[in-house]
Protein backbone atom coordinates (compact mmCIF):
# COMPACT_ATOMS: atom_id res chain seq x y z
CA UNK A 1 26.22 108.58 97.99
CA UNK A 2 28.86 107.18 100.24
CA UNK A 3 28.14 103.15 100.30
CA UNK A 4 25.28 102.92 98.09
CA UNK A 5 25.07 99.56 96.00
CA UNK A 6 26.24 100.36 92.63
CA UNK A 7 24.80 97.56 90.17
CA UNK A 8 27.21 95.41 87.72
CA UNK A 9 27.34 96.72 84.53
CA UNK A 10 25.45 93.89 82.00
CA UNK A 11 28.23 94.09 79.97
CA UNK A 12 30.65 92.87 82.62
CA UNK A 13 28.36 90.20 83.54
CA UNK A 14 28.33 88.66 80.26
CA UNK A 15 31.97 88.57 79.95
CA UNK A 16 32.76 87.15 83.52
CA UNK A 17 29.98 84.51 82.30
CA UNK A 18 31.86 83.27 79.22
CA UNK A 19 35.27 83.69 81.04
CA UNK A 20 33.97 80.95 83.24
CA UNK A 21 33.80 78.07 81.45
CA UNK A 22 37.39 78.95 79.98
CA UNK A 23 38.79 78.62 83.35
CA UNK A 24 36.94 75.19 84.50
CA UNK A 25 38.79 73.53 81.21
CA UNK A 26 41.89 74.95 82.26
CA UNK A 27 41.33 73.88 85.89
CA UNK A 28 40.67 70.19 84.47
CA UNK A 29 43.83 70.24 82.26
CA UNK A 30 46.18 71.21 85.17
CA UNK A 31 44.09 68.56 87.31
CA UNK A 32 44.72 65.97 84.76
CA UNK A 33 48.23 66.69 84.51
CA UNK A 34 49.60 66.86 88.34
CA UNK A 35 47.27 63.20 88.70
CA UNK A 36 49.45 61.98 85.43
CA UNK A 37 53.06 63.55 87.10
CA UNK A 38 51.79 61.71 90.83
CA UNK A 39 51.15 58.37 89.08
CA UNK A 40 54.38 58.56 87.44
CA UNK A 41 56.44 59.44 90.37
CA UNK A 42 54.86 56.66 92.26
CA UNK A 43 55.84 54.34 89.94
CA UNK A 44 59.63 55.24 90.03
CA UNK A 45 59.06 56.48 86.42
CA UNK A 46 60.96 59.56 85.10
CA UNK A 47 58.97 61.47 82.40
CA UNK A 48 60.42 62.38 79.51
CA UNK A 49 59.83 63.90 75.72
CA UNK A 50 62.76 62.04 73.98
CA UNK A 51 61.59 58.48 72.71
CA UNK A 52 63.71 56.02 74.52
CA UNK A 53 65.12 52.94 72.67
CA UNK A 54 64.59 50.41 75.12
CA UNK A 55 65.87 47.58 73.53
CA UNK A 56 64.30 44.18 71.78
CA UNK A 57 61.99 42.64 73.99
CA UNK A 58 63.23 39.93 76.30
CA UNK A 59 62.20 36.21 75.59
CA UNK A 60 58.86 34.72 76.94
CA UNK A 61 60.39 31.60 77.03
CA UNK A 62 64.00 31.77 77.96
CA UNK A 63 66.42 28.45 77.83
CA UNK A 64 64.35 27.09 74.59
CA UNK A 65 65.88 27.47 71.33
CA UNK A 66 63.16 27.60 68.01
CA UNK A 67 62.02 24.51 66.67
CA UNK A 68 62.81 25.34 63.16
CA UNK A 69 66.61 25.61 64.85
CA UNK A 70 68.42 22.20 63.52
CA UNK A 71 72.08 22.49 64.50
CA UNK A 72 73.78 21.88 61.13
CA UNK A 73 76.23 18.99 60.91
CA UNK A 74 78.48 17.59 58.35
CA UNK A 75 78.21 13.64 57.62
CA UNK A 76 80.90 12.88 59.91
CA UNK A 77 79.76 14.42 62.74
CA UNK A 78 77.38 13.54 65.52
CA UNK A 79 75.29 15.48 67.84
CA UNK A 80 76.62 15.54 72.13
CA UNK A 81 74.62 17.52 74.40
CA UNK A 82 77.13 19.98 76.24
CA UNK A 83 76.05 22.55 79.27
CA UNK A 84 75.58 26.19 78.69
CA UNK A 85 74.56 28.73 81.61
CA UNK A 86 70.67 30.21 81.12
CA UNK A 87 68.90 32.02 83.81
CA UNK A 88 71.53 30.62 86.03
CA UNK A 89 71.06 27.45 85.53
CA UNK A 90 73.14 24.83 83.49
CA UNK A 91 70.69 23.60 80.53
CA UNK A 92 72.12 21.29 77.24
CA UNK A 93 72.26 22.05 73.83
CA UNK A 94 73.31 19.61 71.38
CA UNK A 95 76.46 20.51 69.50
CA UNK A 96 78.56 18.49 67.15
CA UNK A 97 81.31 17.04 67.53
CA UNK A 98 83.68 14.71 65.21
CA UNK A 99 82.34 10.89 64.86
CA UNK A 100 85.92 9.73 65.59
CA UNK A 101 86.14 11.67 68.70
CA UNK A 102 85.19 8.69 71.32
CA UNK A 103 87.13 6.60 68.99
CA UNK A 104 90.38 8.14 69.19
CA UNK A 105 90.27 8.00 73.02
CA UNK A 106 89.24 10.08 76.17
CA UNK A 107 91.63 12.67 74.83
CA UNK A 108 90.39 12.63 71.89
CA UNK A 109 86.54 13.30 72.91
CA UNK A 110 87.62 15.63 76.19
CA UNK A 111 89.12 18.02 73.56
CA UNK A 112 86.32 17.31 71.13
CA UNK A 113 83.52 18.73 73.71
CA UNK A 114 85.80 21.32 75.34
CA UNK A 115 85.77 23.17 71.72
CA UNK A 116 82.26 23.16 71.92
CA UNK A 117 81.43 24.42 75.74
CA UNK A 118 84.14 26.88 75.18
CA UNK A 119 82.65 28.57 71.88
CA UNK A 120 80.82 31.50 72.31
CA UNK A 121 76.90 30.45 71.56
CA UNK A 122 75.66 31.54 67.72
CA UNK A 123 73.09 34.34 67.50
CA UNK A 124 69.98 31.97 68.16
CA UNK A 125 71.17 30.67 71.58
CA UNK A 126 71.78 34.07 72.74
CA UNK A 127 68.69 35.64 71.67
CA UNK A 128 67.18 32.48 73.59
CA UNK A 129 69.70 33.39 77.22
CA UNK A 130 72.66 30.70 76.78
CA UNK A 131 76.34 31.75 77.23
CA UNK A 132 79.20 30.31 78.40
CA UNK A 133 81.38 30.99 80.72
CA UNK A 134 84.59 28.46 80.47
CA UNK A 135 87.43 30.19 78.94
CA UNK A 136 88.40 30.80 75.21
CA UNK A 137 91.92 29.65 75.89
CA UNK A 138 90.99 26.47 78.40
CA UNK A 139 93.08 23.82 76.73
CA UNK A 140 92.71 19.82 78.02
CA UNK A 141 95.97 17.73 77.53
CA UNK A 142 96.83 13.87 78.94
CA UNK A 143 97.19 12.75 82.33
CA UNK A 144 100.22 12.20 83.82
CA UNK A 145 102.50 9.01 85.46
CA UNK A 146 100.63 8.11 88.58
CA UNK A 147 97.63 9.97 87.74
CA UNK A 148 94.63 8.47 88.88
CA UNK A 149 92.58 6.32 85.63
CA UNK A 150 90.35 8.34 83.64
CA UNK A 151 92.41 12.02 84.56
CA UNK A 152 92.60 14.88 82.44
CA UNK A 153 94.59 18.00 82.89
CA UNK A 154 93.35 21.26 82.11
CA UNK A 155 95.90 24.36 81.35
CA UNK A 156 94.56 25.40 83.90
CA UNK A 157 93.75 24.77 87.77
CA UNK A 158 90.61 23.51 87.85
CA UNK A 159 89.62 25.67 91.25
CA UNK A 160 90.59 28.33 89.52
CA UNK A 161 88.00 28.60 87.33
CA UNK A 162 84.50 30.15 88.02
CA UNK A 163 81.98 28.21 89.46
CA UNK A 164 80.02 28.26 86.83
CA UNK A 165 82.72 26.90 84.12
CA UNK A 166 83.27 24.12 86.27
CA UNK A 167 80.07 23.42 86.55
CA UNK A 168 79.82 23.49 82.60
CA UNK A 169 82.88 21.12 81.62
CA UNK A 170 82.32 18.74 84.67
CA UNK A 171 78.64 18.03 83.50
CA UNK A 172 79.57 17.86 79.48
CA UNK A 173 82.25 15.57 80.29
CA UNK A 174 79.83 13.60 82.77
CA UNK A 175 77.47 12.89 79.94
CA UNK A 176 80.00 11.01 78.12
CA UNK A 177 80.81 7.53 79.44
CA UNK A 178 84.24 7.74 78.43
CA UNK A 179 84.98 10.64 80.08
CA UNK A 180 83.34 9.37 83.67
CA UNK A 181 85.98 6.73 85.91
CA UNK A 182 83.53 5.49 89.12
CA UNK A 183 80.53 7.86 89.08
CA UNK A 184 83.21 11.02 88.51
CA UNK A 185 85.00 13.47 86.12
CA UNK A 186 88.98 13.30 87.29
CA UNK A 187 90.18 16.54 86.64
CA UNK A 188 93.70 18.11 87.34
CA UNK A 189 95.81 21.27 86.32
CA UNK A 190 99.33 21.94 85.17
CA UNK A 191 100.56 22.05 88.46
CA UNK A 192 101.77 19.46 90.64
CA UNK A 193 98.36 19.25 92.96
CA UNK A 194 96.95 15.58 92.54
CA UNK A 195 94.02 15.38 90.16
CA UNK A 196 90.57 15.80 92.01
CA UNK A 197 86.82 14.21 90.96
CA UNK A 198 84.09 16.03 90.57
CA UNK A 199 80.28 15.01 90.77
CA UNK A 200 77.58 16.28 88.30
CA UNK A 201 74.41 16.36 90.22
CA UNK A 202 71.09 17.89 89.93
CA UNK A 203 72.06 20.63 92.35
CA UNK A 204 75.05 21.24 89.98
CA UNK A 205 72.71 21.82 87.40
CA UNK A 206 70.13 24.21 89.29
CA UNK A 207 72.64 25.86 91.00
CA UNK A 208 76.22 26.11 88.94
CA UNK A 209 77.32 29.32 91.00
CA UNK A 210 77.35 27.40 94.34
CA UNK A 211 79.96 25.07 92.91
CA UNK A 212 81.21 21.53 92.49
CA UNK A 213 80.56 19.04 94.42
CA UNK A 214 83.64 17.11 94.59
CA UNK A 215 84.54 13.45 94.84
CA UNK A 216 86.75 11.58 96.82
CA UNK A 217 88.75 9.38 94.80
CA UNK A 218 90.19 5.96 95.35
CA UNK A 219 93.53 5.20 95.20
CA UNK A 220 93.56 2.20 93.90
């Protein structure tokens, strides 16, 4: 009879029926997963199956070297606090230096502290964020004749250094008394441009990559 009601098999019932709760879990697994794949995307993160080395942790306390590290010194040395560049700032560590340094003359301690600002840092300052960026082959030698007191000249031009190693050897040399003529670090370069003095202040020290702040000398 054309359009009569034909009633389900029971058979077919019964499967449909345990068919169904087959297809909610599956429903809820692909749910789960497009919500995980949105989340990520909104986040800017890429998924991926390959473990991804990510590196050593970075320091929770950055600029601070370990108690337990004790710089080690032979008997005739002494400890000088010289500038390093962390988190772009310029923050001391103590390094050291000959005894005789200061007693053989400003030379004597300029070169003295220049080996030390221009070394790279040992494993334990790096780990910690210190570096240094004067160069290897900076070398410091006398002044000259008519050189204002207290100059030294660099091998190279002082300008053209960074910003930041300027900022480094003006502020090592500043915290050395011997090294410091009228509030100032005279610096010049192997040319023949007159010497120039530079000012280590606390903007210096926040801010090494703005520069310098230079000095004006006085003649006499």
């Amino acid at each position: 009879m054309t359009g009569a009601f034909r009633p389900e098999p029971r058979a077919s019932r019964a499967a449909r029926a345990r068919r169904a709760p087959r297809r909610r879990a599956a429903v809820a697994v692909l749910a789960a997963a497009l919500a995980a794949v949105t989340l990520a995307s909104g986040c800017g993160i890429r998924t991926t199956s390959v473990p991804v080395d990510a590196g050593a942790a970075p320091s929770r306390v950055p600029c601070k070297l370990p108690s337990a590290d004790v710089t080690t010194r032979s008997p005739d040395s002494v400890a000088a606090p010289v500038y390093l560049v962390c988190a772009s700032q310029l923050v001391t560590v103590d390094r050291p230096v000959p005894a005789d340094a200061s007693g053989s003359g400003a030379l004597g301690a300029a070169r003295a502290l220049l080996d030390q600002v221009r070394q790279a840092p040992p494993e334990s300052e790096r780990r910690a964020g210190f570096s240094t960026a004067v160069p290897a082959e900076l070398r410091v030698e006398p002044s000259r004749a008519g050189d204002p007191a207290g100059t030294l000249r660099l091998s190279s031009q002082p300008e053209d250094l960074s910003e930041e190693a300027l900022a480094q050897l003006v502020c090592t040399y500043a915290e050395n008394e011997a090294l410091v003529t009228k509030g100032s670090v005279v610096l010049g370069g192997p040319g023949e441009y007159p010497p120039r003095g530079y000012l280590c202040t606390s903007q210096t020290k926040a801010r090494p990559q703005d520069g310098t702040t230079p000095d004006v000398l006085d003649p006499g």
